[in-house]
N, C-alpha and C. Protein backbone atom coordinates (compact mmCIF):
# COMPACT_ATOMS: atom_id res chain seq x y z
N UNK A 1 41.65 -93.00 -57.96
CA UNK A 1 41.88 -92.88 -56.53
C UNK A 1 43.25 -92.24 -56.32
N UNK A 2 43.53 -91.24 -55.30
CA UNK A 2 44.30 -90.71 -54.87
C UNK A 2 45.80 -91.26 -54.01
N UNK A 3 46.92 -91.07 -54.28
CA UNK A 3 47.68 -91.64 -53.55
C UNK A 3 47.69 -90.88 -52.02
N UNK A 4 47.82 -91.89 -51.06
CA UNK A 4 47.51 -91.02 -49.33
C UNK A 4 48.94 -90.23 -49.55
N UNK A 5 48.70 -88.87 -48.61
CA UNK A 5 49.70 -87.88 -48.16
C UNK A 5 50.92 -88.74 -47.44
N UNK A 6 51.85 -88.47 -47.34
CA UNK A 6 52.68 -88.94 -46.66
C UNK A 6 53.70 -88.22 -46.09
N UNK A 7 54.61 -88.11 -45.15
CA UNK A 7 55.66 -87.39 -44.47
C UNK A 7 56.58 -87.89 -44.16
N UNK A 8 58.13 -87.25 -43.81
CA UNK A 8 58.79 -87.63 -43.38
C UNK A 8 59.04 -88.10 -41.41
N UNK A 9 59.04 -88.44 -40.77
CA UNK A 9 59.29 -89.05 -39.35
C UNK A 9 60.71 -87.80 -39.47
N UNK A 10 59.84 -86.96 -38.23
CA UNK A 10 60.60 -85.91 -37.86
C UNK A 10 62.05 -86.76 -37.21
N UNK A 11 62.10 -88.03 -36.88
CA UNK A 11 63.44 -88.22 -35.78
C UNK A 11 64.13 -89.13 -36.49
N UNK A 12 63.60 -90.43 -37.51
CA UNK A 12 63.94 -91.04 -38.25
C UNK A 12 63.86 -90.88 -40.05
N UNK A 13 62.93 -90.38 -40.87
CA UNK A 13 63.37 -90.16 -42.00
C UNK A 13 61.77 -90.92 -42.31
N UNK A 14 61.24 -92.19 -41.47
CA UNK A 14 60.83 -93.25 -42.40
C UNK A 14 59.51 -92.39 -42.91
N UNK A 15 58.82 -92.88 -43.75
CA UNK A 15 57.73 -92.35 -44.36
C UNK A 15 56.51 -92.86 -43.47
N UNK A 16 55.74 -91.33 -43.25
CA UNK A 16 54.54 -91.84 -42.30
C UNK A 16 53.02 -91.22 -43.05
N UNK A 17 52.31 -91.81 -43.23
CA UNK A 17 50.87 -91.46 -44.09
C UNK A 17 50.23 -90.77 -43.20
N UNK A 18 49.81 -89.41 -43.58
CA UNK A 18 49.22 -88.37 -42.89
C UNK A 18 47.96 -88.95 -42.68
N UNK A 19 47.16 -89.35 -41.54
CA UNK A 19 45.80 -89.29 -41.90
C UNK A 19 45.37 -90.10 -40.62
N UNK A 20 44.15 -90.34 -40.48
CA UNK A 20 43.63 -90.63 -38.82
C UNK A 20 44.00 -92.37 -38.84
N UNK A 21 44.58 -92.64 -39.39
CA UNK A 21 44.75 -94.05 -39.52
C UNK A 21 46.41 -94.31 -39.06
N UNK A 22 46.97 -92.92 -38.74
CA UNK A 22 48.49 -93.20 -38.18
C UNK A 22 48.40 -92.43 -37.00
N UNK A 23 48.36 -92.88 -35.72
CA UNK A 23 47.57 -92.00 -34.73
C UNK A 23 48.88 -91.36 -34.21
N UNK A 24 50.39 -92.08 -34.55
CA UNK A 24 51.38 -90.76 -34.05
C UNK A 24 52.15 -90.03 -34.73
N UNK A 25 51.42 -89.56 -36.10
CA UNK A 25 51.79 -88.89 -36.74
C UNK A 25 52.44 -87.42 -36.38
N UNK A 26 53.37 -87.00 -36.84
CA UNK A 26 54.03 -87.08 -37.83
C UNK A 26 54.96 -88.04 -37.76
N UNK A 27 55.25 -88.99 -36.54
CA UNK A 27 56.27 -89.76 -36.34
C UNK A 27 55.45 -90.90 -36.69
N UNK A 28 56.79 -91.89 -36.87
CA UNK A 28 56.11 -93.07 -37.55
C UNK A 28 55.84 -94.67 -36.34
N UNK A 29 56.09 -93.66 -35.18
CA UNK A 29 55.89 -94.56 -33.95
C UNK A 29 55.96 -93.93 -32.82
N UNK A 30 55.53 -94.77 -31.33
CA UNK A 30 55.59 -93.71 -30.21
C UNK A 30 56.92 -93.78 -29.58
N UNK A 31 57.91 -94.70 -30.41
CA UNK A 31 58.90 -94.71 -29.73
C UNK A 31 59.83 -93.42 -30.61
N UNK A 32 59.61 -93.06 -31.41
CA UNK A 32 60.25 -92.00 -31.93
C UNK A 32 59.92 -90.75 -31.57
N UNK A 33 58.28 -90.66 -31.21
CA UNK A 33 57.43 -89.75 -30.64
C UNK A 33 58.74 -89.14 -29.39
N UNK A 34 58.80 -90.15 -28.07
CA UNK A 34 58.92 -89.79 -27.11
C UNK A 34 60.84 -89.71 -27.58
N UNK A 35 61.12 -90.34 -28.31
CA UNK A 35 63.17 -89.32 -28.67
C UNK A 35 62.94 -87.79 -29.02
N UNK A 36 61.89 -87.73 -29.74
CA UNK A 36 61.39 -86.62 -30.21
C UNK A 36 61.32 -85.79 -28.77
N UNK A 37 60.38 -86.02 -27.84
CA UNK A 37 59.98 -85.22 -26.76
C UNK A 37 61.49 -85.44 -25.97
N UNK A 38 61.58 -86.27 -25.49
CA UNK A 38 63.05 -86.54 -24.85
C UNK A 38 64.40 -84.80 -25.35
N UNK A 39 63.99 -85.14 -26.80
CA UNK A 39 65.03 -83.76 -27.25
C UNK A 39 64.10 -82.08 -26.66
N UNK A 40 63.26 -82.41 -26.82
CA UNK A 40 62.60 -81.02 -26.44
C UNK A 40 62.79 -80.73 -24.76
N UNK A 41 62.16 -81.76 -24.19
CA UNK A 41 62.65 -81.85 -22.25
C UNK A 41 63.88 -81.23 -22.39
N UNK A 42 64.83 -82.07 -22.73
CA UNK A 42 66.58 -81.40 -22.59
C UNK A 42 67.27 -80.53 -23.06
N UNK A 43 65.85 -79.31 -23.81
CA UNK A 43 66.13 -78.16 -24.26
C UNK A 43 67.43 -78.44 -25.70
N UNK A 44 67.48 -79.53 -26.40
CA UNK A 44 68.17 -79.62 -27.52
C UNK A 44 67.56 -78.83 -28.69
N UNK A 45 66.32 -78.20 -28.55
CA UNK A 45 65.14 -77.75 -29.32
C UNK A 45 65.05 -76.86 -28.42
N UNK A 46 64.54 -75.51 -29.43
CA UNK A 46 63.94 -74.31 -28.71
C UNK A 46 63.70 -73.41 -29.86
N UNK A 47 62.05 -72.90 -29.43
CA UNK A 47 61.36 -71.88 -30.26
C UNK A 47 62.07 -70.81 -30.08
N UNK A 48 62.93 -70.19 -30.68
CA UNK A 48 63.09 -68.83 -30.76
C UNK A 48 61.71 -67.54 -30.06
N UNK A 49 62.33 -66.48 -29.44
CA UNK A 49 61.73 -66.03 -28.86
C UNK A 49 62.52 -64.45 -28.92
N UNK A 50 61.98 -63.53 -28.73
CA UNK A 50 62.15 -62.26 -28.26
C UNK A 50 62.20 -61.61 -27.53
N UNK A 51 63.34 -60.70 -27.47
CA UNK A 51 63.64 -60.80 -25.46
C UNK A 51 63.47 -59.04 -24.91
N UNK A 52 62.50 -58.63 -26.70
CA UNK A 52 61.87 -57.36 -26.06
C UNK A 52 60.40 -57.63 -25.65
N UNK A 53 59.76 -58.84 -26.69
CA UNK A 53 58.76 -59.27 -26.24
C UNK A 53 58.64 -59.68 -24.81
N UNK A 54 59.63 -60.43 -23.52
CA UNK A 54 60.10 -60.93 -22.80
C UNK A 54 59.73 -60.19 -22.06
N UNK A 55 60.83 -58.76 -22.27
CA UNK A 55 60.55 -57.74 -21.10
C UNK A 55 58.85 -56.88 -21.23
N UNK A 56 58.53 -56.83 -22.11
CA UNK A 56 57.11 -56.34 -22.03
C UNK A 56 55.97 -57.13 -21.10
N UNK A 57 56.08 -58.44 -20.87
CA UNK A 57 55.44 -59.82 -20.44
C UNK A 57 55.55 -59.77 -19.01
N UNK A 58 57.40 -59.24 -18.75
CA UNK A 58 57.62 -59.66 -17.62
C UNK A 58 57.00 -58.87 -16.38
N UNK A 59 56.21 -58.11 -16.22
CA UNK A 59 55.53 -56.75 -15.72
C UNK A 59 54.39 -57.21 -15.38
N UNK A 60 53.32 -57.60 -16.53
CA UNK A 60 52.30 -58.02 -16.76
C UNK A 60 51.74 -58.41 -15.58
N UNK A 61 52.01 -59.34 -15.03
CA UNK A 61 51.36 -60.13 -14.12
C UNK A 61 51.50 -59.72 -12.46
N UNK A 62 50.58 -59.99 -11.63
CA UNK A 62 51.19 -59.53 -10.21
C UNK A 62 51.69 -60.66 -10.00
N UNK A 63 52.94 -60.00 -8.96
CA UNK A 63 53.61 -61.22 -8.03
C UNK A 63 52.97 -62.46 -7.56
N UNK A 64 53.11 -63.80 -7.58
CA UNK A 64 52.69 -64.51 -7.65
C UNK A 64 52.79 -64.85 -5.56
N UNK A 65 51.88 -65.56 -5.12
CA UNK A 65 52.10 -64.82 -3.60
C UNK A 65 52.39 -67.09 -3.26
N UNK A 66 53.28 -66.69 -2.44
CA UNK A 66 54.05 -68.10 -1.79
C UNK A 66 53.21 -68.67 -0.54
């Protein structure tokens, strides 16, 4: 028998077992879940992005009407 996958808890370190039996994986709880989201809301985190891609996008669409 196989030992289960396991990961690190993106906010704490602790070890979390990949698999449908840890439902907030990759974190090892929902209270780490939401520090986790908490950092993303307050923009402490951010996907890199391209700001020729940006201007190509920004055209795209019609004015959005108020």
């Amino acid at each position: 028998m196989s030992q289960p996958v396991t990961v690190e808890c993106p906010t704490c370190g602790a070890p979390v077992e990949w698999g449908p039996q840890s439902p907030n994986r990759p974190f090892c709880s929902e209270r780490c879940k939401l520090i986790d989201l908490g950092a993303w809301a307050a923009e402490a985190h951010a996907i890199p992005g391209d700001d020729q891609e940006d201007d190509v996008f920004s055209g795209s669409l019609p004015p959005r009407e108020h």
